[in-house]
Protein backbone atom coordinates (compact mmCIF):
# COMPACT_ATOMS: atom_id res chain seq x y z
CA UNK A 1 67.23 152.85 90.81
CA UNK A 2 65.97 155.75 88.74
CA UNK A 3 67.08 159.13 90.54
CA UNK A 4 67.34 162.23 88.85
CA UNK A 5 71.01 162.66 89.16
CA UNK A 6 74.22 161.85 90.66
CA UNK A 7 76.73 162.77 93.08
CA UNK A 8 79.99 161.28 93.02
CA UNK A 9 81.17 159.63 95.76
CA UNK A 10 83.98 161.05 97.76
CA UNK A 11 86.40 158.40 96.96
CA UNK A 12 86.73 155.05 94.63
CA UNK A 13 84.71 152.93 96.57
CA UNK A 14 82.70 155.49 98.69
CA UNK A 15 83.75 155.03 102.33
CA UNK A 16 86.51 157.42 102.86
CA UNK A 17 88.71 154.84 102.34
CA UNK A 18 91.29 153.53 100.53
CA UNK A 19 91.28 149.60 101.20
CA UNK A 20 88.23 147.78 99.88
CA UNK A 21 85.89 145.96 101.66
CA UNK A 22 87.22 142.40 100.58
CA UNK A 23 91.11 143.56 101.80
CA UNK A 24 89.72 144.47 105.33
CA UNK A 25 88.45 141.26 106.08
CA UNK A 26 90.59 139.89 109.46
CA UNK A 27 92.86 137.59 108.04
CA UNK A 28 92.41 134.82 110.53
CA UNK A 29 89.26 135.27 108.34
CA UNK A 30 90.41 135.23 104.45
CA UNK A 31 91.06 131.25 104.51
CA UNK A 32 87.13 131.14 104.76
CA UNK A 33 85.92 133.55 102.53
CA UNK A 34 85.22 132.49 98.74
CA UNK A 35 86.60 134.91 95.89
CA UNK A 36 83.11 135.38 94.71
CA UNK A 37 82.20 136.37 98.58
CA UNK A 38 84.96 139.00 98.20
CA UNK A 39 83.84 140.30 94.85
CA UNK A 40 80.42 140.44 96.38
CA UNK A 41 81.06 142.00 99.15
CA UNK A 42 82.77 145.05 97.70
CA UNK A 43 79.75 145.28 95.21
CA UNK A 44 77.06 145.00 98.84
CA UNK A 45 79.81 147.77 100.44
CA UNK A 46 79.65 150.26 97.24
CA UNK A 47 75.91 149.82 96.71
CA UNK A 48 75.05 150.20 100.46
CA UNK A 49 77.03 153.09 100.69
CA UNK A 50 76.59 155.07 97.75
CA UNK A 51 72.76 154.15 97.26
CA UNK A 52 71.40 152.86 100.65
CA UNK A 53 72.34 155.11 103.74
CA UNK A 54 71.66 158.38 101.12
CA UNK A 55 67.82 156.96 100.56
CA UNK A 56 67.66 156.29 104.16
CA UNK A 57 66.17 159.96 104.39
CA UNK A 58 63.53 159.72 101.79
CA UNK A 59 62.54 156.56 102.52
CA UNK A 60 61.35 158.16 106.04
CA UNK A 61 59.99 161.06 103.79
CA UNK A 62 57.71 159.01 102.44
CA UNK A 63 56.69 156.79 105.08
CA UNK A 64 54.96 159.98 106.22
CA UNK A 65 53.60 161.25 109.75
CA UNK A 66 50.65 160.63 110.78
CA UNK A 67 50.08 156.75 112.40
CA UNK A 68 47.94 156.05 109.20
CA UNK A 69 49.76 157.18 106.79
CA UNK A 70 53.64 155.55 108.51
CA UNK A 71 51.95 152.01 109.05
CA UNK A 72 49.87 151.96 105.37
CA UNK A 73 53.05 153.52 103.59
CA UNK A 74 55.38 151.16 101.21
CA UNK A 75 57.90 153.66 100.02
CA UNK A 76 58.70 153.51 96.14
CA UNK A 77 62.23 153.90 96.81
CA UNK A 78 62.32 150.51 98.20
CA UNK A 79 61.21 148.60 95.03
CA UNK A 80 63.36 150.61 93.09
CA UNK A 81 66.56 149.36 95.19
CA UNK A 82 64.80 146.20 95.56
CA UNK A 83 65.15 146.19 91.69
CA UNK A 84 68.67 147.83 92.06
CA UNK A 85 70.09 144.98 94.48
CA UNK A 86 68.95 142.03 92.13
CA UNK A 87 70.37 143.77 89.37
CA UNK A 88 73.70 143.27 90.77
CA UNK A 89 73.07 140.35 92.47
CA UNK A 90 72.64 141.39 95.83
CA UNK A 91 69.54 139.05 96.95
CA UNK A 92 68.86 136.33 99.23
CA UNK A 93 72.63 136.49 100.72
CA UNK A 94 71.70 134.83 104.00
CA UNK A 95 70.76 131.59 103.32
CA UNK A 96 73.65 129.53 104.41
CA UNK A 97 75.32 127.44 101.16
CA UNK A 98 76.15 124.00 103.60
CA UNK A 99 72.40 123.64 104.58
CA UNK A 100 69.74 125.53 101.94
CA UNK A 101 69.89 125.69 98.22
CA UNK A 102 67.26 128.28 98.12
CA UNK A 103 69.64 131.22 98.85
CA UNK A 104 72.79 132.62 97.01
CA UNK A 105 75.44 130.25 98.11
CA UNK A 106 77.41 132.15 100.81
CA UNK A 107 78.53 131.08 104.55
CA UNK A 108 77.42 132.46 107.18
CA UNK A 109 80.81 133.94 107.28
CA UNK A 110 80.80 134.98 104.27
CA UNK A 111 77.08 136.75 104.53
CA UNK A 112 78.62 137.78 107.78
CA UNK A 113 80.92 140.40 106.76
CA UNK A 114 77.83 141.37 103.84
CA UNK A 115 75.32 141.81 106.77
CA UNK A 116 78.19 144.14 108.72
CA UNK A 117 77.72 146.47 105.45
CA UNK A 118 73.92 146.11 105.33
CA UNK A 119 73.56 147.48 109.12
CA UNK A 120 75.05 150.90 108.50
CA UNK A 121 71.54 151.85 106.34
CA UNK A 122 67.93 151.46 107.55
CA UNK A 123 66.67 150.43 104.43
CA UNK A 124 69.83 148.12 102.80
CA UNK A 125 68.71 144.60 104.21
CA UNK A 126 64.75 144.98 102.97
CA UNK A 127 66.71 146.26 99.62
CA UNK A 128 68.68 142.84 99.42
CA UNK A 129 65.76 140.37 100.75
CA UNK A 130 68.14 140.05 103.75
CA UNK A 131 66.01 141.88 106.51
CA UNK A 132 64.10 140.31 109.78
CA UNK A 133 62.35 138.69 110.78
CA UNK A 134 62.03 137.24 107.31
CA UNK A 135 65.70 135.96 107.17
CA UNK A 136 64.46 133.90 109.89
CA UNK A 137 61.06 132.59 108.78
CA UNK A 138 62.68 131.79 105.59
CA UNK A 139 65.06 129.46 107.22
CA UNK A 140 62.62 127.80 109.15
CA UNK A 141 60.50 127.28 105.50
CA UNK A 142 63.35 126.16 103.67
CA UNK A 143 64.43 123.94 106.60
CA UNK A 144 61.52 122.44 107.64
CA UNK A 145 59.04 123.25 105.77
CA UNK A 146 56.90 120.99 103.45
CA UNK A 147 56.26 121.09 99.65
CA UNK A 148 53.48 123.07 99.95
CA UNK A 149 54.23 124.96 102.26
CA UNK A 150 57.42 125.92 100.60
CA UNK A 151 55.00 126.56 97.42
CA UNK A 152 52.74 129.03 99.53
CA UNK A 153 54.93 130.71 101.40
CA UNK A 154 58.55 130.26 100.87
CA UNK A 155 58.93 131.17 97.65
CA UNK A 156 56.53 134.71 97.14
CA UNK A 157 59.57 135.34 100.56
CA UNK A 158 62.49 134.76 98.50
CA UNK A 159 60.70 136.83 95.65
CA UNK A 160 60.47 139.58 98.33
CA UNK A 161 57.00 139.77 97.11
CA UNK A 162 55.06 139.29 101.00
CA UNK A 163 56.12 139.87 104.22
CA UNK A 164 55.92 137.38 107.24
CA UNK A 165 56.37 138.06 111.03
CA UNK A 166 56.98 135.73 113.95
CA UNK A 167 55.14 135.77 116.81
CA UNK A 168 56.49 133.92 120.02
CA UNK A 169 56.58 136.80 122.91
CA UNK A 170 53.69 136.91 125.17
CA UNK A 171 52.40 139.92 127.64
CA UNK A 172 51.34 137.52 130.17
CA UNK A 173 54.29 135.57 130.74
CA UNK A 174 58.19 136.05 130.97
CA UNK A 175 59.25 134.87 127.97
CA UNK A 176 62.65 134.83 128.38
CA UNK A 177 61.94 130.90 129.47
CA UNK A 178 60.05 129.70 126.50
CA UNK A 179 58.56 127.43 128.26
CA UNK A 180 56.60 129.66 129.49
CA UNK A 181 54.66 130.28 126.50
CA UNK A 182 50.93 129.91 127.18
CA UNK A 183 48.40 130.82 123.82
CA UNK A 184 46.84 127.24 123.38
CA UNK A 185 46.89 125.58 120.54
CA UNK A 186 44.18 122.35 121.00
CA UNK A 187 43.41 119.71 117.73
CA UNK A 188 39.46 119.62 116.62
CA UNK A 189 39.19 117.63 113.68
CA UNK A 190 41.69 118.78 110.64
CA UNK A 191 42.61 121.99 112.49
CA UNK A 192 44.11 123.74 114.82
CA UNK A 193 42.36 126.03 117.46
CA UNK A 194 44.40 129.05 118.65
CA UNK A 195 43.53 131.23 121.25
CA UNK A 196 45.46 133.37 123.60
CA UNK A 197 47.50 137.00 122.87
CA UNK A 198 51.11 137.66 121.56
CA UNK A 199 53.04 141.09 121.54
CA UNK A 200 56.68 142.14 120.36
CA UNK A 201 55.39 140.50 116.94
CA UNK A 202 57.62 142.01 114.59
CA UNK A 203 56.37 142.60 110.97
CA UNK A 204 53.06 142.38 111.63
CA UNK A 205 52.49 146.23 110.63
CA UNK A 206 53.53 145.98 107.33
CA UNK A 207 50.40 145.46 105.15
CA UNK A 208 52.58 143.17 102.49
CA UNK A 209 52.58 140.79 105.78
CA UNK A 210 50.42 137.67 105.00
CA UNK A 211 52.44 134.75 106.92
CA UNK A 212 52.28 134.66 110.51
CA UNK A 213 54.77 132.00 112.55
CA UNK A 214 54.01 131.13 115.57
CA UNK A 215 54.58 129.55 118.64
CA UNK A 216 51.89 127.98 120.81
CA UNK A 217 51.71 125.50 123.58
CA UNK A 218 50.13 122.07 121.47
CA UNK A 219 50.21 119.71 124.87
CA UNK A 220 50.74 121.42 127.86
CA UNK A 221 50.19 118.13 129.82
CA UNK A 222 53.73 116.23 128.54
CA UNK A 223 56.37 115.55 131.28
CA UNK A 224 59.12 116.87 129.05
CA UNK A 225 58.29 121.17 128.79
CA UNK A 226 60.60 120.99 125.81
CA UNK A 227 57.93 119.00 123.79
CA UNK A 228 54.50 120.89 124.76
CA UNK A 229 55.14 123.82 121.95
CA UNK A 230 54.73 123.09 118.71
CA UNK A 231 54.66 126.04 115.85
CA UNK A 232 52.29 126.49 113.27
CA UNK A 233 52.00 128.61 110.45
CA UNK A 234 49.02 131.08 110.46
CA UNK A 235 47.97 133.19 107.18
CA UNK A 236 47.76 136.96 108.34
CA UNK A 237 43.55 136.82 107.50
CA UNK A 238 42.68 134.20 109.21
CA UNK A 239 39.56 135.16 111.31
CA UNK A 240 39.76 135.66 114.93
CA UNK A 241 42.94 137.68 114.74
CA UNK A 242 43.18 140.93 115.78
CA UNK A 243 46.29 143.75 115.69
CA UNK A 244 45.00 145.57 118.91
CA UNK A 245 48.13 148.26 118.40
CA UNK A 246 52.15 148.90 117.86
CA UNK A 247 54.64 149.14 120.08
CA UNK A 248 57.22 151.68 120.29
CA UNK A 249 60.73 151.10 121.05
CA UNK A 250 61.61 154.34 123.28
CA UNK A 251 59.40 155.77 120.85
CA UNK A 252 60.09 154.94 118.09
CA UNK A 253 57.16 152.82 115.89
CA UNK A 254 59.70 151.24 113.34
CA UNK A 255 56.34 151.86 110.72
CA UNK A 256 55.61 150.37 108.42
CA UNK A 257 56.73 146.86 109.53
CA UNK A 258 56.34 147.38 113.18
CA UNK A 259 55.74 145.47 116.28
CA UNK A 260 52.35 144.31 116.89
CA UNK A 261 50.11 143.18 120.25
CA UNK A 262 48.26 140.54 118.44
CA UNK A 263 45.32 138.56 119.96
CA UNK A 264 44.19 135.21 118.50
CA UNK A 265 40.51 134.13 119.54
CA UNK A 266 39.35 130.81 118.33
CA UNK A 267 41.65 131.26 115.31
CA UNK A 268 41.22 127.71 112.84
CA UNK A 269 44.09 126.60 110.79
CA UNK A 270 44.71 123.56 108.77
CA UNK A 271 46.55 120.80 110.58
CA UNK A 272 48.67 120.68 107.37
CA UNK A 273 49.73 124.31 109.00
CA UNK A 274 52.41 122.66 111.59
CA UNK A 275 55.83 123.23 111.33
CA UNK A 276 58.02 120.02 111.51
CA UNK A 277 55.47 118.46 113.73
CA UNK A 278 53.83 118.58 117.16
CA UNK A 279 55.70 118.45 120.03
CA UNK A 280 58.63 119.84 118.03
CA UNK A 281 58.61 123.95 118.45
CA UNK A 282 61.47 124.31 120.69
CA UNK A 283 63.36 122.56 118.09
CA UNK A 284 62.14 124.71 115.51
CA UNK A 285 63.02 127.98 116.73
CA UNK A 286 66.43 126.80 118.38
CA UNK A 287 67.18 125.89 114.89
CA UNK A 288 66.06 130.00 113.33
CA UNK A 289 67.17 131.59 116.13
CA UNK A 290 70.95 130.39 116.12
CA UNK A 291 71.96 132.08 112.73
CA UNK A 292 69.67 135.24 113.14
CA UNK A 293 71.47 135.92 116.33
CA UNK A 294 75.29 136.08 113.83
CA UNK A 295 73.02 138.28 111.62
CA UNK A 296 72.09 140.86 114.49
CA UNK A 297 75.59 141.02 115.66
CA UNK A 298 77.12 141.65 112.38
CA UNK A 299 74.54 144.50 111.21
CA UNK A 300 75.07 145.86 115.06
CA UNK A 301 78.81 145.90 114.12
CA UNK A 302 78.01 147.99 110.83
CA UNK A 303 75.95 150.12 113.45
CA UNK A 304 78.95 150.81 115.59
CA UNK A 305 80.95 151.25 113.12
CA UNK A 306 78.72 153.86 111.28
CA UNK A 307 78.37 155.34 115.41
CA UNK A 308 81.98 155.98 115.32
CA UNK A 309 81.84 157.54 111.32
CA UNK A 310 79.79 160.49 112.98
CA UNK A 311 82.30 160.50 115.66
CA UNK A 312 84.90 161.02 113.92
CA UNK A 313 83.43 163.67 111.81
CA UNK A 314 81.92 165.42 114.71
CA UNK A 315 85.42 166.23 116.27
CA UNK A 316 86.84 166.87 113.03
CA UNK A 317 83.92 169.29 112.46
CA UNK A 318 85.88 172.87 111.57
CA UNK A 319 82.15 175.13 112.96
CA UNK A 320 82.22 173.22 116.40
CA UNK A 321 85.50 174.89 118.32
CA UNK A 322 84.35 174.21 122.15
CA UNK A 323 86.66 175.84 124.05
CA UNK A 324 88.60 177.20 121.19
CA UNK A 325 90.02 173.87 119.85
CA UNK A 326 87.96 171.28 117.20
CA UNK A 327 87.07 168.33 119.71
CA UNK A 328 89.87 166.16 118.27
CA UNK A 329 92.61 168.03 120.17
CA UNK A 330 90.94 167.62 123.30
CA UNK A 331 92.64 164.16 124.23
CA UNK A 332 89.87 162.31 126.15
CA UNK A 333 87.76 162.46 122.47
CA UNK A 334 90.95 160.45 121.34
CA UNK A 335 90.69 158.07 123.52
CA UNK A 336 87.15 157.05 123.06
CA UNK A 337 87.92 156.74 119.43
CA UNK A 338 90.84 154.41 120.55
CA UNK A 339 88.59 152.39 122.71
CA UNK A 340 85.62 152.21 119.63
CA UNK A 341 88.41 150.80 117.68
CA UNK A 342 90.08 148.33 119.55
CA UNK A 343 86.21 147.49 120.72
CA UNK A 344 84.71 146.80 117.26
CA UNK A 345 87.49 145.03 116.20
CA UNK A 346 87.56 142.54 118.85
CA UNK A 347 83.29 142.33 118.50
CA UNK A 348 84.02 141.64 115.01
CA UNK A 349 86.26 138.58 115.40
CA UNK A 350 84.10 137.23 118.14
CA UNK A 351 81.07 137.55 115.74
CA UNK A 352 83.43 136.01 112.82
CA UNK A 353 84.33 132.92 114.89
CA UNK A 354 80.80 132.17 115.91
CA UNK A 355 79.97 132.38 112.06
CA UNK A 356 83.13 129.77 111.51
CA UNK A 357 81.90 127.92 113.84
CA UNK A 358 78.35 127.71 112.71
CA UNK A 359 79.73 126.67 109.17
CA UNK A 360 81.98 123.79 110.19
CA UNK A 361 78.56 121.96 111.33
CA UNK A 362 75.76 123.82 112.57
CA UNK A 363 74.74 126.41 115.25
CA UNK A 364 74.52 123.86 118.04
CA UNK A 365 77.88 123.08 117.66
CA UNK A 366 78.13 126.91 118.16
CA UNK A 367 76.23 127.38 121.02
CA UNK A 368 78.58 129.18 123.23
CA UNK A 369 80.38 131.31 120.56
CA UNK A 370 76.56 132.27 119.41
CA UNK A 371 75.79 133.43 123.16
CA UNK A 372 79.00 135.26 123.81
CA UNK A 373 78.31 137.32 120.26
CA UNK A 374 74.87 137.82 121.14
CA UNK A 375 75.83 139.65 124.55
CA UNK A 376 79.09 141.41 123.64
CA UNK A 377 77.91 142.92 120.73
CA UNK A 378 74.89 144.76 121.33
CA UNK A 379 77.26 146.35 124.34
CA UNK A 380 80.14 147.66 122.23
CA UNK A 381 77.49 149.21 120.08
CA UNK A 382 76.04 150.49 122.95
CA UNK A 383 79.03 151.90 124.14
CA UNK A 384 80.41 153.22 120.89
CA UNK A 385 77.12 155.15 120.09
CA UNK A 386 77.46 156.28 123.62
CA UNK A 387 81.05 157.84 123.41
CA UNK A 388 79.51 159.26 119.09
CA UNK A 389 76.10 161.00 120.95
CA UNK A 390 78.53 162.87 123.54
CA UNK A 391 80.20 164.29 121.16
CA UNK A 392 77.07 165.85 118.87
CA UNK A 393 76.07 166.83 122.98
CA UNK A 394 71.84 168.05 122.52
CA UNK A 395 72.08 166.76 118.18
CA UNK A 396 73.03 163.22 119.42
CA UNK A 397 69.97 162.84 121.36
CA UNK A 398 67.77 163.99 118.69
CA UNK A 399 66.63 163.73 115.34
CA UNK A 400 69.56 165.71 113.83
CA UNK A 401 71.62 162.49 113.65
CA UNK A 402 70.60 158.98 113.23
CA UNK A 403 72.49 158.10 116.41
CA UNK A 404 69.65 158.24 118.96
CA UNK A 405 67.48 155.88 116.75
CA UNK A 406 70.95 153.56 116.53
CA UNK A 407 70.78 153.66 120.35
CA UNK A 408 67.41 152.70 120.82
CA UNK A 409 67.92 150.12 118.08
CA UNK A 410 71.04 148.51 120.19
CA UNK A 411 69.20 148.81 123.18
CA UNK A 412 67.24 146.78 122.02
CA UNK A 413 69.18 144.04 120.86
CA UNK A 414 70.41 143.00 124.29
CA UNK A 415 66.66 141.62 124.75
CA UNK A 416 65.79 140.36 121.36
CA UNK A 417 66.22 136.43 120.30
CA UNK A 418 66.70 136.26 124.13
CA UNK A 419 67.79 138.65 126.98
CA UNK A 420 71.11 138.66 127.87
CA UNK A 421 70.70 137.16 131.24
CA UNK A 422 69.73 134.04 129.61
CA UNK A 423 72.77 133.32 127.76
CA UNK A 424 75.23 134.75 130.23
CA UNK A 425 73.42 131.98 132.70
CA UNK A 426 74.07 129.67 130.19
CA UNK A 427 77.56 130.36 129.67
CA UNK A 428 78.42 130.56 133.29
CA UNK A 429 76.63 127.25 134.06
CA UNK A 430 78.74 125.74 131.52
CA UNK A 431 82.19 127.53 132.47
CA UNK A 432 81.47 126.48 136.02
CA UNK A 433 81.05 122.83 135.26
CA UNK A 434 85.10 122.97 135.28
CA UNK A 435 85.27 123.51 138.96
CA UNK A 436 86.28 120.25 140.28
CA UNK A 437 89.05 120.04 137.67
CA UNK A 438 89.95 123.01 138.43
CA UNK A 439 90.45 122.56 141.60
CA UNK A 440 92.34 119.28 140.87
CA UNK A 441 94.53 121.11 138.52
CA UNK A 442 95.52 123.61 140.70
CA UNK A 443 96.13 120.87 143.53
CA UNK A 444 98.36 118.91 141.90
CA UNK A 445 100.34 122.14 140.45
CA UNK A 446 100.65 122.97 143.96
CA UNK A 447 101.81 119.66 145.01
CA UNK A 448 103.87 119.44 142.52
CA UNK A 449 105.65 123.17 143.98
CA UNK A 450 105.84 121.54 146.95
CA UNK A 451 107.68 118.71 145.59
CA UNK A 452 109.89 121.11 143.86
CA UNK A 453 110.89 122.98 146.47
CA UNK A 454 112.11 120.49 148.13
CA UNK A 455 114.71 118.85 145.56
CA UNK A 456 115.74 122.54 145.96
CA UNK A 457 115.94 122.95 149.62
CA UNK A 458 113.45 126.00 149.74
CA UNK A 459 110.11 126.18 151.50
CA UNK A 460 106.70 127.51 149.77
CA UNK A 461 104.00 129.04 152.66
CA UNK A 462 100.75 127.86 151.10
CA UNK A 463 97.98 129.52 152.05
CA UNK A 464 95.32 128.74 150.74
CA UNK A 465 96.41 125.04 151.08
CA UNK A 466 93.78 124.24 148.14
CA UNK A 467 95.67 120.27 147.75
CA UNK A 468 93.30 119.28 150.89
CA UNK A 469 89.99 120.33 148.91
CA UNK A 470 90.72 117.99 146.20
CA UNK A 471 89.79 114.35 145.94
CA UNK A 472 92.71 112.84 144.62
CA UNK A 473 96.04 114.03 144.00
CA UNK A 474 96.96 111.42 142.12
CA UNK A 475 95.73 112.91 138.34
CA UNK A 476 98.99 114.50 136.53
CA UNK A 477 97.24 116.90 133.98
């Protein structure tokens, strides 16, 4: 990236600190990760930190104002880091090694702990080729996408030459149960006739956008509601679509890329359009939503850890004396830096597992380690962002510091790739499918007290007498 000078960073490798990247992964980690991954990710850390967060600002400089000009602007400064990141190859990180050879041969561990550095900047994962939703659509090309399909789409993506956007969310229905999903999507002939409305379509603003993905119901008469939806690919032009306006996300517009209400009415597409096949959507976006659920959690760790950055800084902040003392001698700021730390850590192995997980086989396998990221994180960046904005008091809430857009952002991410309540359902359905063994366990421990006590000549009041709910005593677990 051209810039007309440079500042030197405040230390070696530009965070403050003295450990690299690479010698701060968890060690329960380091058997995983690759020493390329390592060398990588100190190179992803420096230029993220030392290029990235400071272009943040201009690249919302030049977005502009006005509506127009934020959702018709493509900043320079993005090409030029664009050009930046592939010159130290920094491009395509997400693709998974075990399952795509499109990408640049990393884990999802491995791209893990990169994608942690990517979400402290605004701009870094556009810069790398690593940013939603095209991460996403670019799995579900290189996974199940044909030749030519691949050939249209797939590869201008990894070039980061287009755009795409996926479109599944509907105003009409609740679309946390995808089932749900209503725009139709009936056969004439060689194509495809779409017609209904979608809305929370992300990427649909940006004008280098000309892939849509999307999710329609194909045969809303089958028995089995897991085979109606089918999803098809759509080419942004295709007549009959219309971007009737963008959502905000508690005001914010996210321009240029955006989140589009987008109606489709009597929209044509070649039958040579369908992803996988029909019948098979559900499968489709189980299989791109598993791994783009690791990659939120990890860039909402870089979040909270960037939240807790301007913490620190605020109560270390020599000008801001409340009460005569600099915040960090008042002892309940302390403690909420305590709790951010012990907080992100623990998000960070939970999100680090998942991604282990994920690599032995696939996210399937990972199901509930997948869920239990995608709720726990986006609420210990919620509450670390919290505890920073207290601190700044009326800055934190505005556009002084990037922590009310953070906030907004998390918020946010406990709905996204499905609300929260879905997966802690889920879980708890699952965890609860224990209870007659449980109860069995606990039966026979109890029996066995009994038996115990006894032998000793002492007696044990049981109270809950819980060895008459179970229906045998004779397992020994």
């Amino acid at each position: 990236m051209s810039v007309p000078y440079r500042i030197e960073s405040p230390s070696s490798n530009a965070v403050g600190d003295k450990i690299p990247a690479s010698e701060r992964i968890p060690i329960i980690a380091r058997p995983f990760v690759s020493d390329r991954a390592k060398k990588t990710l100190d190179i992803v850390e420096k230029f993220v930190e030392e290029e990235c967060i400071p272009a943040d600002a201009v690249y919302q400089a030049q977005i502009g104002d006005t509506v127009k000009e934020r959702f018709d602007a493509h900043p320079q400064i993005v090409e030029d880091l664009k050009k930046r990141a592939r010159e130290l190859g920094l491009w395509n990180m997400f693709l998974p090694a075990n399952h795509f050879k499109e990408g640049a041969g990393f884990s999802n561990l491995e791209y893990g702990l990169m994608a942690e550095c990517l979400g402290k900047s605004v701009i870094a994962s556009e810069a790398t080729n690593c940013a939603a939703p095209d991460t996403g659509n670019m799995e579900v090309l290189a996974k199940y996408g044909t030749q030519k399909q691949k050939d249209r789409w797939l590869k201008p993506l990894l070039e980061g030459k287009i755009r795409s956007a996926f479109l599944m969310t509907e105003p009409e229905v609740a679309s946390s149960d995808a089932t749900n999903i209503s725009l139709s999507m009936r056969r004439e002939g060689n194509e495809y006739v779409l017609n209904g409305s979608k809305w929370w379509s992300s990427g649909t603003g940006d004008r280098r956008c000309e892939i849509y993905i999307v999710m329609a119901k194909s045969d809303p008469s089958n028995t089995n509601p897991y085979k109606q939806q089918s999803v098809v690919f759509v080419p942004f032009d295709t007549p009959g679509i219309t971007i009737k306006r963008m959502l905000s996300v508690f005001g914010f517009d996210h321009a240029p890329h955006g989140h589009g209400h987008v109606t489709f009415e009597n929209v044509r597409v070649p039958v040579e359009n369908i992803c996988l096949g029909e019948g098979r959507g559900f499968e489709v976006i189980q299989g791109r939503l598993g791994p783009g659920r690791i990659h939120h959690a990890m860039r909402s760790i870089g979040a909270a850890e960037k939240a807790l950055e301007w913490f620190i800084a605020r109560i270390n902040d020599p000008r801001k004396t409340p009460f005569g003392q600099m915040l960090h001698k008042h002892g309940i700021m302390l403690e909420r830096v305590a709790r951010s730390r012990m907080e992100i850590d623990a998000a960070r192995l939970q999100v680090l597992n998942a991604a282990i997980m994920i690599d032995s086989k696939d996210a399937k396998f990972a199901l509930k380690e997948i869920a239990e990221a995608k709720v726990l994180i986006p609420q210990v960046l919620m509450d670390v962002l919290d505890r920073a904005i207290q601190s700044y008091g009326g800055a934190g809430i505005s556009q002084e510091t990037p922590l009310a857009s953070m906030w907004a952002n998390g918020r946010t991410m406990r709905i996204v790739d499905g609300p929260d309540e879905v997966h802690l359902l889920q879980l708890g359905r699952n965890e609860n499918k224990r209870g007659p063994a449980m109860l069995e366990r606990i039966a026979w421990q109890k029996a066995k007290s009994a038996e115990m006590a006894k032998a000793y000549g002492v007696e044990i009041k049981d109270v809950l007498q819980l060895d008459r709910l179970s229906t045998s005593n004779k397992s020994r677990l």
